[in-house]
Structure formats: structure tokens, C-alpha cells
Protein backbone atom coordinates (compact mmCIF):
# COMPACT_ATOMS: atom_id res chain seq x y z
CA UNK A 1 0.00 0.00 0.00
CA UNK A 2 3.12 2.53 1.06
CA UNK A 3 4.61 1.66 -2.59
CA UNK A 4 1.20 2.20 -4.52
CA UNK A 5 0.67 5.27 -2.23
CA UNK A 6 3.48 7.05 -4.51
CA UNK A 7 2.31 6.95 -7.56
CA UNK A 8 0.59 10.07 -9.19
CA UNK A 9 -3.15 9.79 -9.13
CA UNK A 10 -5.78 11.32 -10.76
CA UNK A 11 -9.55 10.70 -10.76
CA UNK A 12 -13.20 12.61 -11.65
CA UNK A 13 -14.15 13.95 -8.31
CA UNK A 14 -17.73 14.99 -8.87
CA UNK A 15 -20.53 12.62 -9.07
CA UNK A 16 -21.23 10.81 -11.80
CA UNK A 17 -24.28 12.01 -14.12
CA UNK A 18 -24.64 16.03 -15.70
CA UNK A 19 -23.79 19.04 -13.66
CA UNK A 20 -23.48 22.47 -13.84
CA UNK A 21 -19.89 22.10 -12.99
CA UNK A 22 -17.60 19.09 -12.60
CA UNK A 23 -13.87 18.29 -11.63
CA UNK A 24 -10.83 16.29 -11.98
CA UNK A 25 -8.49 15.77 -9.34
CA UNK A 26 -4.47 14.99 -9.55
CA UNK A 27 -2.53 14.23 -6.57
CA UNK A 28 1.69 12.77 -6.66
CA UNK A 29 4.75 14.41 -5.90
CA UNK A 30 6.36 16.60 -8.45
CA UNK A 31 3.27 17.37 -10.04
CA UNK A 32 4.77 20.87 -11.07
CA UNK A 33 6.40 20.11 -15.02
CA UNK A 34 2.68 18.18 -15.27
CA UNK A 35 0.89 21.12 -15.13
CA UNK A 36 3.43 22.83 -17.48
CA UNK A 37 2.88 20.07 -20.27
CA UNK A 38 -1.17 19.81 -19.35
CA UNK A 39 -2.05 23.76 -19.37
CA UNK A 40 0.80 25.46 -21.37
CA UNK A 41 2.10 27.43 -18.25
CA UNK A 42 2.81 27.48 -14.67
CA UNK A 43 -0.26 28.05 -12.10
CA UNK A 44 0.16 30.96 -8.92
CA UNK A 45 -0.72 28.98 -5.55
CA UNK A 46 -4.13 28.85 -4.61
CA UNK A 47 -5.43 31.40 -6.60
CA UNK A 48 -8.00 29.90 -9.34
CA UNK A 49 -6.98 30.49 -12.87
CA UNK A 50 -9.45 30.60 -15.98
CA UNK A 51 -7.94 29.42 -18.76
CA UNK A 52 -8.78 26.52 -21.83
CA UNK A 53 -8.17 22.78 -21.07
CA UNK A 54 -6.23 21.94 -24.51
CA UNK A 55 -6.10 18.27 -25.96
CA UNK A 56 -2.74 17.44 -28.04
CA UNK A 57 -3.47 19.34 -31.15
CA UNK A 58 -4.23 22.62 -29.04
CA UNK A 59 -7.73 22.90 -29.90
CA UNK A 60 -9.76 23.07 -26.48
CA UNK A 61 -11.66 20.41 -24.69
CA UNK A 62 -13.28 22.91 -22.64
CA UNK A 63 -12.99 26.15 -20.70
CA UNK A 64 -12.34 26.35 -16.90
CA UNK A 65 -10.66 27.13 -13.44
CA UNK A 66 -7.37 25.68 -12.67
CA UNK A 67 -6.45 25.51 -9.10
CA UNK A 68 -2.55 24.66 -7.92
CA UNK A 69 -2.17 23.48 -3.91
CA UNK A 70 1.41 22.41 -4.03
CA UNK A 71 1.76 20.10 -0.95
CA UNK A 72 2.03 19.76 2.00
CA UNK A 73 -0.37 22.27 2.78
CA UNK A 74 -2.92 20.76 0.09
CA UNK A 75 -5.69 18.19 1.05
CA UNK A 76 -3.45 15.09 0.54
CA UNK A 77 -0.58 16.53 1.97
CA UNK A 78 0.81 15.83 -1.83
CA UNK A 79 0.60 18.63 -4.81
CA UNK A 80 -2.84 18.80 -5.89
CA UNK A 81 -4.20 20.26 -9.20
CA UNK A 82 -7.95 20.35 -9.79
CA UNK A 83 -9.61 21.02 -12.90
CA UNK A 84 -12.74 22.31 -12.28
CA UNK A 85 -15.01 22.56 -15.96
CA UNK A 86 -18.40 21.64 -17.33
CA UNK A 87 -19.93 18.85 -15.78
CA UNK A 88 -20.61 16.88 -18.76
CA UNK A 89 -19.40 13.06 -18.40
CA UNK A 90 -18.23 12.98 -22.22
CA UNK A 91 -16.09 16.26 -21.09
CA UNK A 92 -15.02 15.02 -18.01
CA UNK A 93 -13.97 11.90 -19.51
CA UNK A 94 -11.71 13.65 -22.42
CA UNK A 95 -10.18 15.74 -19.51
CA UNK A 96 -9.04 12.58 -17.66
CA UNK A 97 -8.29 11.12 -21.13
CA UNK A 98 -5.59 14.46 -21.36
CA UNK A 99 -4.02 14.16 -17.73
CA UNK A 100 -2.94 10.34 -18.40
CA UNK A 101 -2.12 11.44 -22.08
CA UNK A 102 0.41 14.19 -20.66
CA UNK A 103 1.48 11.66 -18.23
CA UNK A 104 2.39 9.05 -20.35
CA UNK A 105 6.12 7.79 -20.20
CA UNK A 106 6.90 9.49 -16.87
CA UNK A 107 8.12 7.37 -13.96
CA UNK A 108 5.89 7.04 -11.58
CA UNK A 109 3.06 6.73 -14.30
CA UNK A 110 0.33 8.94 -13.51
CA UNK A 111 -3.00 6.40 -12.85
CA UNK A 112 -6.65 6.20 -11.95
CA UNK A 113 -7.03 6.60 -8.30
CA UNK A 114 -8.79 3.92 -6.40
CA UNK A 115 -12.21 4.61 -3.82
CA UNK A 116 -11.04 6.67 -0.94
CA UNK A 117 -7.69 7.31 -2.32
CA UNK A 118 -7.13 10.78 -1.83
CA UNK A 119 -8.65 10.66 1.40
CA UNK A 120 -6.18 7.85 2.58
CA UNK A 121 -2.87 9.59 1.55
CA UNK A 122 -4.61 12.23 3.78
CA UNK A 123 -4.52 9.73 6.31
CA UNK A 124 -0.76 8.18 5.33
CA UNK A 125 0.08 12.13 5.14
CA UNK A 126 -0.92 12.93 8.25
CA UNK A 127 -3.09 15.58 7.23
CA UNK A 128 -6.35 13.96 9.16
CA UNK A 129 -6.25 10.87 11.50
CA UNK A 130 -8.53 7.83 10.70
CA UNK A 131 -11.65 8.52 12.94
CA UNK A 132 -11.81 11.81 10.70
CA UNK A 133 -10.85 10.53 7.56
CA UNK A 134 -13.82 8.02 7.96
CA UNK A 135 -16.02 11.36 9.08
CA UNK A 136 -15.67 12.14 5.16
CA UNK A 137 -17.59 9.25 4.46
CA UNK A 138 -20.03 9.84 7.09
CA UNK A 139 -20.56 13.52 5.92
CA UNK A 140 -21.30 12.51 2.50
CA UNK A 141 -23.54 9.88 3.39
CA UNK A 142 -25.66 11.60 6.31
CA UNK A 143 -29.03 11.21 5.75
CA UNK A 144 -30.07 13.37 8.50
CA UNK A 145 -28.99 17.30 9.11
CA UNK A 146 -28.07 16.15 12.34
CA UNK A 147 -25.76 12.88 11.03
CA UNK A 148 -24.28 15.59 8.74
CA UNK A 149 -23.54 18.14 11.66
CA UNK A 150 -22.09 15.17 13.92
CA UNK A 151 -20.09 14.40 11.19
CA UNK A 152 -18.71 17.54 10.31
CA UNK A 153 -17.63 17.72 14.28
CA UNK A 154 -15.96 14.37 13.31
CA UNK A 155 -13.80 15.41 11.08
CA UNK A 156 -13.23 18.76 12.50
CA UNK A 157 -11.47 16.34 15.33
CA UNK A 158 -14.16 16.73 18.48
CA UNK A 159 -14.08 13.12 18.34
CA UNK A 160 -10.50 12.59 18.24
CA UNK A 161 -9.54 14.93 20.75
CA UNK A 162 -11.53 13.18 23.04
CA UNK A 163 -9.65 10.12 21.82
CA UNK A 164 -6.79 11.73 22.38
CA UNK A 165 -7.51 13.40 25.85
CA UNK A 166 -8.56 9.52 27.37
CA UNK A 167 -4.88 8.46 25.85
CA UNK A 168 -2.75 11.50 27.32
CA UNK A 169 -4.48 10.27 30.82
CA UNK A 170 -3.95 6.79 30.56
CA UNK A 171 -0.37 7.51 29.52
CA UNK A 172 -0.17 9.21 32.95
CA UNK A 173 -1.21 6.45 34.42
CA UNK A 174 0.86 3.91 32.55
CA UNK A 175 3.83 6.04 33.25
CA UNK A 176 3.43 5.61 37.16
CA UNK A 177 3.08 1.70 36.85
CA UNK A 178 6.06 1.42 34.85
CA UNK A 179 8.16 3.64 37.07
CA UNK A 180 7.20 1.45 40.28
CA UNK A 181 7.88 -1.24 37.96
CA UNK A 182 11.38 -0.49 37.31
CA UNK A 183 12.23 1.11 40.93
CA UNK A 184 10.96 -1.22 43.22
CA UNK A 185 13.63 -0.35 45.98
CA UNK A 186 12.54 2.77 46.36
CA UNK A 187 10.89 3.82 49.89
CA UNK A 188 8.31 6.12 47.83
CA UNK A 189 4.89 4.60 46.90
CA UNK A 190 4.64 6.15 43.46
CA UNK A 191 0.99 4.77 43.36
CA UNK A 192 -0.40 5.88 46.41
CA UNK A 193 0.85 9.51 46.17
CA UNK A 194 0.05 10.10 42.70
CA UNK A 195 -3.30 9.04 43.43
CA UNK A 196 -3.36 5.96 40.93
CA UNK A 197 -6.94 4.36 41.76
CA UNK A 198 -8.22 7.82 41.79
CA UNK A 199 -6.98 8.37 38.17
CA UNK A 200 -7.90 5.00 37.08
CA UNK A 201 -11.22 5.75 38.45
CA UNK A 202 -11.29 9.05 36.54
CA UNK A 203 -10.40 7.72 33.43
CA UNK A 204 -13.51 5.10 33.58
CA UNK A 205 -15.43 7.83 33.93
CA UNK A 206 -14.23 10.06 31.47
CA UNK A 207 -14.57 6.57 29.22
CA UNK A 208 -18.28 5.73 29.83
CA UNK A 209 -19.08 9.53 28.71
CA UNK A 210 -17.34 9.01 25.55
CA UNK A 211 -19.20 5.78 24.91
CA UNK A 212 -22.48 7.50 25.54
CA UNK A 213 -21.52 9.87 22.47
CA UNK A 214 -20.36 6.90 20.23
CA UNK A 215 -23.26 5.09 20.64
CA UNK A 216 -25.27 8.35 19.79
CA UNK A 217 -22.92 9.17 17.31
CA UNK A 218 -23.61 5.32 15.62
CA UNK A 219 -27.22 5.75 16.09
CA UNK A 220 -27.23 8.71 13.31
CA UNK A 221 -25.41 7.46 11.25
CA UNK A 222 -26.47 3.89 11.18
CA UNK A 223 -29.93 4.31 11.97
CA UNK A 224 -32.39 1.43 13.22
CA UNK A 225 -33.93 -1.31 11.21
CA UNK A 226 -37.81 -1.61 12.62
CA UNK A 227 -39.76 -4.03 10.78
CA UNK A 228 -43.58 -4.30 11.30
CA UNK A 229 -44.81 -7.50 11.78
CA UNK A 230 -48.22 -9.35 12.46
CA UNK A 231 -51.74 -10.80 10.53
CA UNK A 232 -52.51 -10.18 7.38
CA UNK A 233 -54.70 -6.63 7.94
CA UNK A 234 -53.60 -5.35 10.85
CA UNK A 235 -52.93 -1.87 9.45
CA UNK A 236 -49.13 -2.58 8.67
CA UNK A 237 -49.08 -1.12 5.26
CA UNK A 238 -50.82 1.71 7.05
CA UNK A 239 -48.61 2.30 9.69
CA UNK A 240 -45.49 2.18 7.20
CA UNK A 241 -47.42 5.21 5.20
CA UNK A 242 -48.68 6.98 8.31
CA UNK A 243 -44.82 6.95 9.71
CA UNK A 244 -43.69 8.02 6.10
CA UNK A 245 -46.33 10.60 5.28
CA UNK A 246 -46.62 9.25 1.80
CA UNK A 247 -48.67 6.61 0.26
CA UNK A 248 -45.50 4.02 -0.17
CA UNK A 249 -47.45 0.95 0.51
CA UNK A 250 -50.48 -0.84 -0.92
CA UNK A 251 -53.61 -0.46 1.15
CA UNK A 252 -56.39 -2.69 0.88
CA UNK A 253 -59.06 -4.71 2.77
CA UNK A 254 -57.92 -8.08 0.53
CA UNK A 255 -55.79 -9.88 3.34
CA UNK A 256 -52.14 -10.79 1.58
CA UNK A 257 -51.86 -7.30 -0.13
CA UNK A 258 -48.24 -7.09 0.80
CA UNK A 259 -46.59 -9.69 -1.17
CA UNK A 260 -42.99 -7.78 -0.86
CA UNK A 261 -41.09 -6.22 1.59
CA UNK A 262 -41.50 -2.28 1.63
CA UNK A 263 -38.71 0.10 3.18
CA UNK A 264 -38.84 3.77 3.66
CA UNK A 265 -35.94 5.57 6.00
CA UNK A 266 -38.13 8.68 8.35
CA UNK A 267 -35.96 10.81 10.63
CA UNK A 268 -37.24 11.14 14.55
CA UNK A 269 -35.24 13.82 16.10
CA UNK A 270 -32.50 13.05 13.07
CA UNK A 271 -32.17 9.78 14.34
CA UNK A 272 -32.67 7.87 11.07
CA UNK A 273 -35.24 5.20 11.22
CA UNK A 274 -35.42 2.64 8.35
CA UNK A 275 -39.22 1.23 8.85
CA UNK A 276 -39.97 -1.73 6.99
CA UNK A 277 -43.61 -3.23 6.19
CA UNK A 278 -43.62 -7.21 5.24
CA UNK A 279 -46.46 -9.75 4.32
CA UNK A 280 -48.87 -10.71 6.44
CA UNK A 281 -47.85 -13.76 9.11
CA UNK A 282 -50.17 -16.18 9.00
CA UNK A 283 -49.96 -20.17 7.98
CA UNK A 284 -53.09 -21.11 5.98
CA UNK A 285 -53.80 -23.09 3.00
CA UNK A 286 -55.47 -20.31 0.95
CA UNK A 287 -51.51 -19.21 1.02
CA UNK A 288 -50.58 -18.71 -2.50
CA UNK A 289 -46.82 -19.49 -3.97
CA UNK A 290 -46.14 -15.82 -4.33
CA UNK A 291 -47.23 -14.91 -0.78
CA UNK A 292 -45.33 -17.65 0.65
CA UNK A 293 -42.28 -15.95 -0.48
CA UNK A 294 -42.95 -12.50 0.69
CA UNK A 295 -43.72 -14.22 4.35
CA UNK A 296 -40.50 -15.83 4.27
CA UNK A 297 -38.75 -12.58 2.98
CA UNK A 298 -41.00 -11.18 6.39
CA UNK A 299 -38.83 -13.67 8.86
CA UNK A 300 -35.64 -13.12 7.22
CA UNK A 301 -35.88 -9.54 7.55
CA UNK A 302 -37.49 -9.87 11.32
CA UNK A 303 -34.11 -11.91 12.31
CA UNK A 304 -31.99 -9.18 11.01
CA UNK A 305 -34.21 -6.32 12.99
CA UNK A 306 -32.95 -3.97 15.43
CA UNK A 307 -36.53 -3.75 16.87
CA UNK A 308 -39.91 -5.32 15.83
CA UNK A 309 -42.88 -3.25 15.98
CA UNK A 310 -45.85 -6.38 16.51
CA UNK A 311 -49.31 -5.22 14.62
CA UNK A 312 -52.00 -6.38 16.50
CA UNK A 313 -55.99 -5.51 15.52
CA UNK A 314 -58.64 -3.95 17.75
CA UNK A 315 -61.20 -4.84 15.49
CA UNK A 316 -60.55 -8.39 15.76
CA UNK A 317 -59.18 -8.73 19.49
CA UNK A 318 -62.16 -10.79 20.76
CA UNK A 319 -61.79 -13.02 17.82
CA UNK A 320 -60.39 -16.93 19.09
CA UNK A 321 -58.91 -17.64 16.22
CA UNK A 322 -56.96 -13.80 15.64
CA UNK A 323 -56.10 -14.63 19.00
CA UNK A 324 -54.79 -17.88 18.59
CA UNK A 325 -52.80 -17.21 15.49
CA UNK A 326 -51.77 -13.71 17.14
CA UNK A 327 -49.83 -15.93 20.45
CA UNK A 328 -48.53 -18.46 17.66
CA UNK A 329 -46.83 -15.46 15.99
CA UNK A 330 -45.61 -14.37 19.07
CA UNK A 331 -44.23 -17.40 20.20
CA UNK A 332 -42.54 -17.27 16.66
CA UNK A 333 -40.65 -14.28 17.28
CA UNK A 334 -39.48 -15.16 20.66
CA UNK A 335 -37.73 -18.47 18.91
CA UNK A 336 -36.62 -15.87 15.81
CA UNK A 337 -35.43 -12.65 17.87
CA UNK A 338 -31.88 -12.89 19.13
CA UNK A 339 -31.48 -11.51 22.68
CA UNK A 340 -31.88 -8.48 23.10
CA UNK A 341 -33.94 -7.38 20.33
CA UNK A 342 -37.26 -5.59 21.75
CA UNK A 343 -40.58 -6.38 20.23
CA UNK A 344 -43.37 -3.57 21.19
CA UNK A 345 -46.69 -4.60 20.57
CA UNK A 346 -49.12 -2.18 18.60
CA UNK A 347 -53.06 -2.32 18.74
CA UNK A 348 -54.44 -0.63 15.84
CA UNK A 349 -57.70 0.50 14.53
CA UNK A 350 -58.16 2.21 17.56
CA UNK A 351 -60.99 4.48 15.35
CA UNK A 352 -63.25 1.41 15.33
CA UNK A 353 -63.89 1.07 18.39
CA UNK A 354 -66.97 2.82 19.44
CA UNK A 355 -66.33 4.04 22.69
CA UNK A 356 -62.77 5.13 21.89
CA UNK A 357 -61.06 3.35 24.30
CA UNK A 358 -58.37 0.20 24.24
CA UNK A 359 -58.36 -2.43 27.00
CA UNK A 360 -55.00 -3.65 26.27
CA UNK A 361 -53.44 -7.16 27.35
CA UNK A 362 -52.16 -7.42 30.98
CA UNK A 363 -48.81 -9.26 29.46
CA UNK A 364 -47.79 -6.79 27.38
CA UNK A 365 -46.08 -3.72 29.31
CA UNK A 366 -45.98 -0.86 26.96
CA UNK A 367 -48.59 -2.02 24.51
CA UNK A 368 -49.85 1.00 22.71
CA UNK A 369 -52.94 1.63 20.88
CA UNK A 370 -53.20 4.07 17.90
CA UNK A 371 -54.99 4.12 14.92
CA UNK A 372 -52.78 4.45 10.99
CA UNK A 373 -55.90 5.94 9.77
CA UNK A 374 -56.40 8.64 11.94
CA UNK A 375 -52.69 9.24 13.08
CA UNK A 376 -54.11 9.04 16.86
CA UNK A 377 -51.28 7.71 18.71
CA UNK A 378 -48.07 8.00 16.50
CA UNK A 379 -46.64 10.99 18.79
CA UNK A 380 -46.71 8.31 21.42
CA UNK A 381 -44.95 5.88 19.08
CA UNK A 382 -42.48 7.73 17.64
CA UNK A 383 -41.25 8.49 21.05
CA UNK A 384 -41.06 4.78 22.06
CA UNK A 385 -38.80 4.52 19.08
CA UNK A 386 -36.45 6.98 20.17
CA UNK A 387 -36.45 5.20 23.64
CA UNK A 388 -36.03 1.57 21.92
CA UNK A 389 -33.22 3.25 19.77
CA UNK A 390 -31.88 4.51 22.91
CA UNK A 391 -31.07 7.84 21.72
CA UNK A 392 -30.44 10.48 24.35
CA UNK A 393 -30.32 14.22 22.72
CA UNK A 394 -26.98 15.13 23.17
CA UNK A 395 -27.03 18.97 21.45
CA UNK A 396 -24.53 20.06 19.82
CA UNK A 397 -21.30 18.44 21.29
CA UNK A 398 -22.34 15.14 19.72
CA UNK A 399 -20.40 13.09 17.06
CA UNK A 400 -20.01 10.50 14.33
CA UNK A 401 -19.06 7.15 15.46
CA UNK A 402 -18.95 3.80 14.18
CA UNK A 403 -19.40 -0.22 15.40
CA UNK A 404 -15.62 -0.48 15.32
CA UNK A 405 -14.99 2.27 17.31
CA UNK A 406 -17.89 1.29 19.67
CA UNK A 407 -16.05 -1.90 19.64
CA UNK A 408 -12.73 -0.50 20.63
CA UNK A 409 -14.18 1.70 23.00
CA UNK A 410 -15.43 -1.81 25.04
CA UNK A 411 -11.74 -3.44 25.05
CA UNK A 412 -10.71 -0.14 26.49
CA UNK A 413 -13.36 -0.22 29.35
CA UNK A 414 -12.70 -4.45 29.79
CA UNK A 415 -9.01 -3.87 30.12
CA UNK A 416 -9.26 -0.74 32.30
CA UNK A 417 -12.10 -3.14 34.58
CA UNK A 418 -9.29 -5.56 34.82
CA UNK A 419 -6.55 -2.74 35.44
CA UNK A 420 -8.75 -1.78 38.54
CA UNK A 421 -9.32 -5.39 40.17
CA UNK A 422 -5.44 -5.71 39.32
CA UNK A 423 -4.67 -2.15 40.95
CA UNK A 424 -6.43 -2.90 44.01
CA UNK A 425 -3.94 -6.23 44.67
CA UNK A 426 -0.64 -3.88 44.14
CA UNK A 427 2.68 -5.09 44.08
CA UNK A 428 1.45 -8.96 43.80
CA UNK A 429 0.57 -7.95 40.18
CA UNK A 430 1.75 -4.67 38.92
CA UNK A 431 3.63 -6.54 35.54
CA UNK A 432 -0.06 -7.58 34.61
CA UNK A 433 -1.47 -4.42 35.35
CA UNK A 434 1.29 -2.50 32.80
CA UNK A 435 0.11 -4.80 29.99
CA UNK A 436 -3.56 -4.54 30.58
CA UNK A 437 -2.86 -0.56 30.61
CA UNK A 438 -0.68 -0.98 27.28
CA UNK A 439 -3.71 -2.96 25.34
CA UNK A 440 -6.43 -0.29 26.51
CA UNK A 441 -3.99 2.22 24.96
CA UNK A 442 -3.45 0.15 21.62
CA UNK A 443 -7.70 -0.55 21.28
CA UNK A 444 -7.73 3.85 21.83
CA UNK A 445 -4.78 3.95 18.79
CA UNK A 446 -6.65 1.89 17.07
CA UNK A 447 -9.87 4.56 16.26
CA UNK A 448 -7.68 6.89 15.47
CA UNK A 449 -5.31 4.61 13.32
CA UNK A 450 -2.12 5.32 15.02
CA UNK A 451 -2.36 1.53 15.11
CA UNK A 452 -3.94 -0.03 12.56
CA UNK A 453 -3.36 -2.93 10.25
CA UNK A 454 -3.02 -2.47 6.15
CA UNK A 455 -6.19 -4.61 5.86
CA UNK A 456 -8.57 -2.56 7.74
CA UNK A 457 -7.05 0.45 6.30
CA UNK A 458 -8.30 -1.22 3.05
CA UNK A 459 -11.84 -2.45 3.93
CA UNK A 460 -12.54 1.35 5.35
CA UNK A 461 -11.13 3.16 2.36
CA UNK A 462 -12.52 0.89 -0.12
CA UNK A 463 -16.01 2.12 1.05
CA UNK A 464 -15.29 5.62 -0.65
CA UNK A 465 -17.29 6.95 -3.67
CA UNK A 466 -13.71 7.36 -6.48
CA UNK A 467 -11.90 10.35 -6.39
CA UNK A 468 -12.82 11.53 -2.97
């Protein structure tokens, strides 16, 4: 990767399709006699420059701004020319066409850059670490205003520093171990006087607020996969469209309607929720080929849900058989669900009922009752979402996370758990307690890639839309 990461690169770095304006990026070392050949003359730095892109007979491809960031202080921390012209494709494409033209026979060969490539030389460059290089992602994929504004915090390095400020203190902290480690003769309890439990116990602290954040910070960016289930005509097509406010799903009083499964991603709060309506559960022989499918497409999608909202039907509550099929279902889920998943039971069709109100079963705590059709209710459920979700409004300190640093975060608070039972024991154990202190620090390099293996660095990067 270190060898490849040499190589001039170059790559259209606007999306693909028509646009009002669209540009090609090159980034290498040297880039300087490049630009000479490519534009005819030398570009002032960082000052845009109009001027016609030529091809090799002189005749121009197009008209444009030229802009020159010789490195380091560029975004790659290489020299960086961008091209910025029409955003045609066929232009764009004759413009990239010209750059590895020009480049032709130099050594490095100038070449197509790969997904994220730009953004990992910033990385290898040093010009962002890897929690904010992944924050580029996470800005361009926000599908919220407030995933975008927690990732723009990201990679303006709130999240890092606060990285940063748990490793500074557990370097403190490391720092005394080791030094009663290798002066054990000495009368002075290094320990006890620096207050080592009491930093330790700090440091926890300072962790599990950090992990709050994360997990809010995952939470917007990842969203939650809910997945109505129940009967056929229970209102679950309804509910999808009453969550959306759009008619996305089919709606009719024909039970097996919903043959497919239906997604559609609403924002509560920002928190991105990715609602998805499935076929009717039910086992009966009037069960055509087609709607088998969609009801197995229903339980494969239920296994994979972060939270299952179970559709029951007010209008058919005193009904034996709804009943009876209703507890089969449930019984269903409980074998399907891993641990841990929550399953909130909805009555709907609370608008047929003519005195308006819902006796709901003593075995289900937190049953609500609402009715799709009228929207009474869905204040109340969005709500329980946000509590299911777990999301905690953090204002405007929170920001971007992901699972692996969520994961990291946990071998930093199991090894610091194990630093304390060690701590409290002393001398019998202080070696142990210096190593257990040295892994919590590698799992805190880790987010921000000061240790990191080559093959993560490729599975993150590789996730990048090309020449970003």
C-alpha cells in the first residue's frame, strides 16, 4: 500500500451524471512540469486560474478554473491540481483522457485513483487521523442534518480529541506503573501519592461519557432497522405510510396485499429510522406461492431487525382464532429474535372502536394503541422509538461514530475493569497491570489509526465513492 501510495493519481471527483460544474483531481509528488505540459504554463498557488483545457493538437476540450495546492499544505498533503469545468461526463472523460495522455512515459506513471484514495494519503500524510478521515464518508452519506452536523464535528477532530484526551491520561497512568515497575527499591509509593486508583477511576469515567456519544454518534449514522410484523390486515401497510407521510405501501381490505417487503428511512429527532412493512404472518392453506415468499422474505428480515414493531388488531381482538394465530406469531418471534432485540406490541384500529377506548393485554407492558388511519397515537410511538433506539439528545457536542470504534471503546473499558481489580492487589501484580494498561492504549490507537493494520485500512477506504 506505502509503494502504490506514490504513484501520481488522478480521478473525476464529482458525481457521476450532468452538472453544472464538474472536476478532476491529480494528486503525486512533483506534479509541477505536469501542469506545465497539461495547461501550457505554470499556475500561482491557490489562486483559481481561468484558462482553456487543450487536448494534443491545441484545440480546447473545454474552458475552466485551474487551481494549484502544491503540498504539504494541500488536502493530501501531496501537490494537488484540480480542474474544475463543465460537468458533462463525455467532457469530463476527455479531460481525464488528457491528464494520463500528458502523463504518459513518466516514472511514476500517472494512474486512476482507487475509492477513498485521496482521502487515505490524507490519512498516510498525516493531514487527518482515521476517525476523521472516515467522518468524510459519514458527511457525504448523512441522511439526517443532524448525522451531517455530527459528522462535520468528526472530522473537525471533536471526536478525536476526546480520543486523544482519554490516551494522554492513561499515559499518565501507565507512566506511574512502569516507574514502580522499574524502581521497586525505592521507599516512595509512586501509586499511592500520585493518586493511581483515583486516576484509574477518573479515566472510567471520562470513558463511559465518551461511549455515551459513540453510541449516539452510531445511532445517526447507522440508523435502526424496525420491521412491522403481524396478521394479514392489521394496518401494517398503514402504519409504514402513516410513519412516512406518503402513500408508499399498498392499502387494501384483501388480506395478503403485501406480497414484498416495503422500506422507507423517516428521521425522529434526526435519528434515522429505516421502517420496513412485510407480508402478512399467518400459515393457511389459501396461502398462495407468491405470498409464501414474501412471508419468508417477512422472517428473514425480522431476524436481522434492530426492533420489531408487533401489529395487533382492535377490530378483531375478541376473535379466538386472531387470537390464537396472534400468540402463535408471538411465540414465533421469541424463537426468531436474538437476545436483546425488543418487540413492542401495537393495537391498531383504535378508530373502530366505538367508545374510543383500548383495554390492552395485561402481558404486554408498553402495549400501545393508535390508529394508521387517523394518526391518533403516532406521537406516542415515535417516542417509544427513540427510547427503543436509545437515543439520548446530546445537542450540539455530539459526534459521528462507528461499530468499530464502539467496539474499541469496550476493550478499552474491559481492560481498564481488569486494570482496577489488578490495581487494588498492588505489588502482587503490577507486571499484569502495565500490559492490561498498554492494550487499553493500543484498542484507543486503534480509532484513530495510530495503530492499525493495512487490511482494515483497506476495507474502510474501499467504502469511498472514487476520487474523494
Amino acid at each position: 500500500m506505502l509503494a502504490a501510495s506514490r504513484d501520481p493519481i488522478v480521478a473525476i471527483a464529482t458525481a457521476p451524471g450532468r452538472g453544472a460544474v464538474g472536476i478532476v483531481r491529480v494528486s503525486g509528488r512533483g506534479l509541477a512540469p505536469f501542469v506545465q505540459a497539461l495547461l501550457g504554463r505554470a499556475l500561482k498557488s491557490r489562486e483559481a486560474t481561468y484558462l482553456p483545457f487543450a487536448d494534443a493538437a491545441g484545440a480546447p476540450i473545454d474552458h475552466g478554473l485551474a487551481l494549484w495546492f502544491p503540498g504539504p499544505h494541500s488536502y493530501t498533503g501531496e501537490d494537488v491540481l484540480e480542474l474544475q469545468g463543465h460537468g458533462g461526463p463525455v467532457v469530463l472523460q476527455l479531460l481525464l483522457a488528457r491528464c494520463l495522455e500528458v502523463a504518459r512515459g513518466t516514472a511514476p506513471t500517472l494512474r486512476l485513483a482507487r475509492a477513498g484514495e485521496f482521502t487515505e494519503r490524507a490519512f498516510l500524510n498525516d493531514k487527518l487521523d482515521l476517525a476523521q478521515a472516515e467522518a468524510v464518508a459519514d458527511l457525504i452519506d448523512a441522511s439526517t442534518e443532524a448525522a451531517a452536523r455530527s459528522a462535520s464535528r468528526s472530522l473537525a477532530g471533536v471526536f478525536s480529541g476526546r480520543v486523544h484526551a482519554l490516551r494522554d491520561a492513561l499515559v499518565n497512568l501507565r507512566m506511574l506503573v512502569e516507574a514502580t515497575l522499574d524502581f521497586p527499591e525505592e521507599d516512595i509509593d509512586f501509586l499511592q501519592r500520585a493518586d493511581a486508583m483515583g486516576q484509574l477511576e477518573r479515566l472510567r469515567t471520562a470513558l463511559a461519557g465518551v461511549q455515551g456519544q459513540a453510541r449516539q454518534g452510531a445511532l445517526l449514522r447507522d440508523g435502526l432497522q424496525v420491521v412491522i410484523a403481524g396478521q394479514p390486515n392489521a394496518g401494517k401497510s398503514s402504519l409504514l405510510n402513516a410513519l412516512a407521510g406518503a402513500e408508499l405501501a399498498i392499502v387494501t381490505p384483501v388480506a395478503g396485499t403485501t406480497r414484498d417487503v416495503v422500506q422507507q428511512t423517516i428521521q425522529i429527532e434526526g435519528v434515522p429510522l429505516h421502517v420496513i412493512d412485510t407480508a402478512g404472518l399467518r400459515d393457511s392453506p389459501d396461502v398462495d406461492e407468491v405470498e409464501k415468499i414474501g412471508i419468508e422474505r417477512a422472517w428473514e428480515r425480522i431476524q436481522r431487525a434492530d426492533a420489531v414493531l408487533f401489529l395487533h388488531d382492535l377490530a378483531r381482538a375478541d376473535a379466538p382464532a386472531y387470537r390464537e394465530a396472534d400468540a402463535s406469531i408471538a411465540r414465533s418471534l421469541a424463537d426468531t429474535l436474538p437476545a436483546g432485540v425488543p418487540v413492542l406490541h401495537i393495537w391498531n384500529k383504535l378508530d373502530q372502536l366505538a367508545d374510543r377506548m383500548a383495554v390492552l393485554p395485561a402481558d404486554q407492558p408498553g402495549a400501545l394503541a393508535i390508529s394508521a388511519k387517523r394518526g391518533t397515537g403516532l406521537e406516542a410511538l415515535r417516542h417509544r422509538l427513540l427510547e427503543i433506539a436509545g437515543w439520548q439528545h446530546a445537542g450540539d457536542g455530539l459526534f459521528m461514530a462507528r461499530e468499530r470504534h464502539l467496539q474499541a471503546l469496550r476493550r478499552v473499558g474491559d481492560h481498564l475493569e481488569t486494570s482496577h481489580a489488578l490495581l487494588q492487589q498492588r505489588a502482587e501484580h503490577l507486571d499484569l497491570l502495565a500490559e492490561e494498561l498498554r492494550l487499553a492504549q493500543q484498542a484507543l490507537s486503534e480509532i484513530t489509526g495510530e495503530f492499525t493494520a493495512d487490511d482494515l485500512l483497506g476495507e474502510i477506504f474501499s467504502r469511498f465513492c472514487i476520487g474523494k
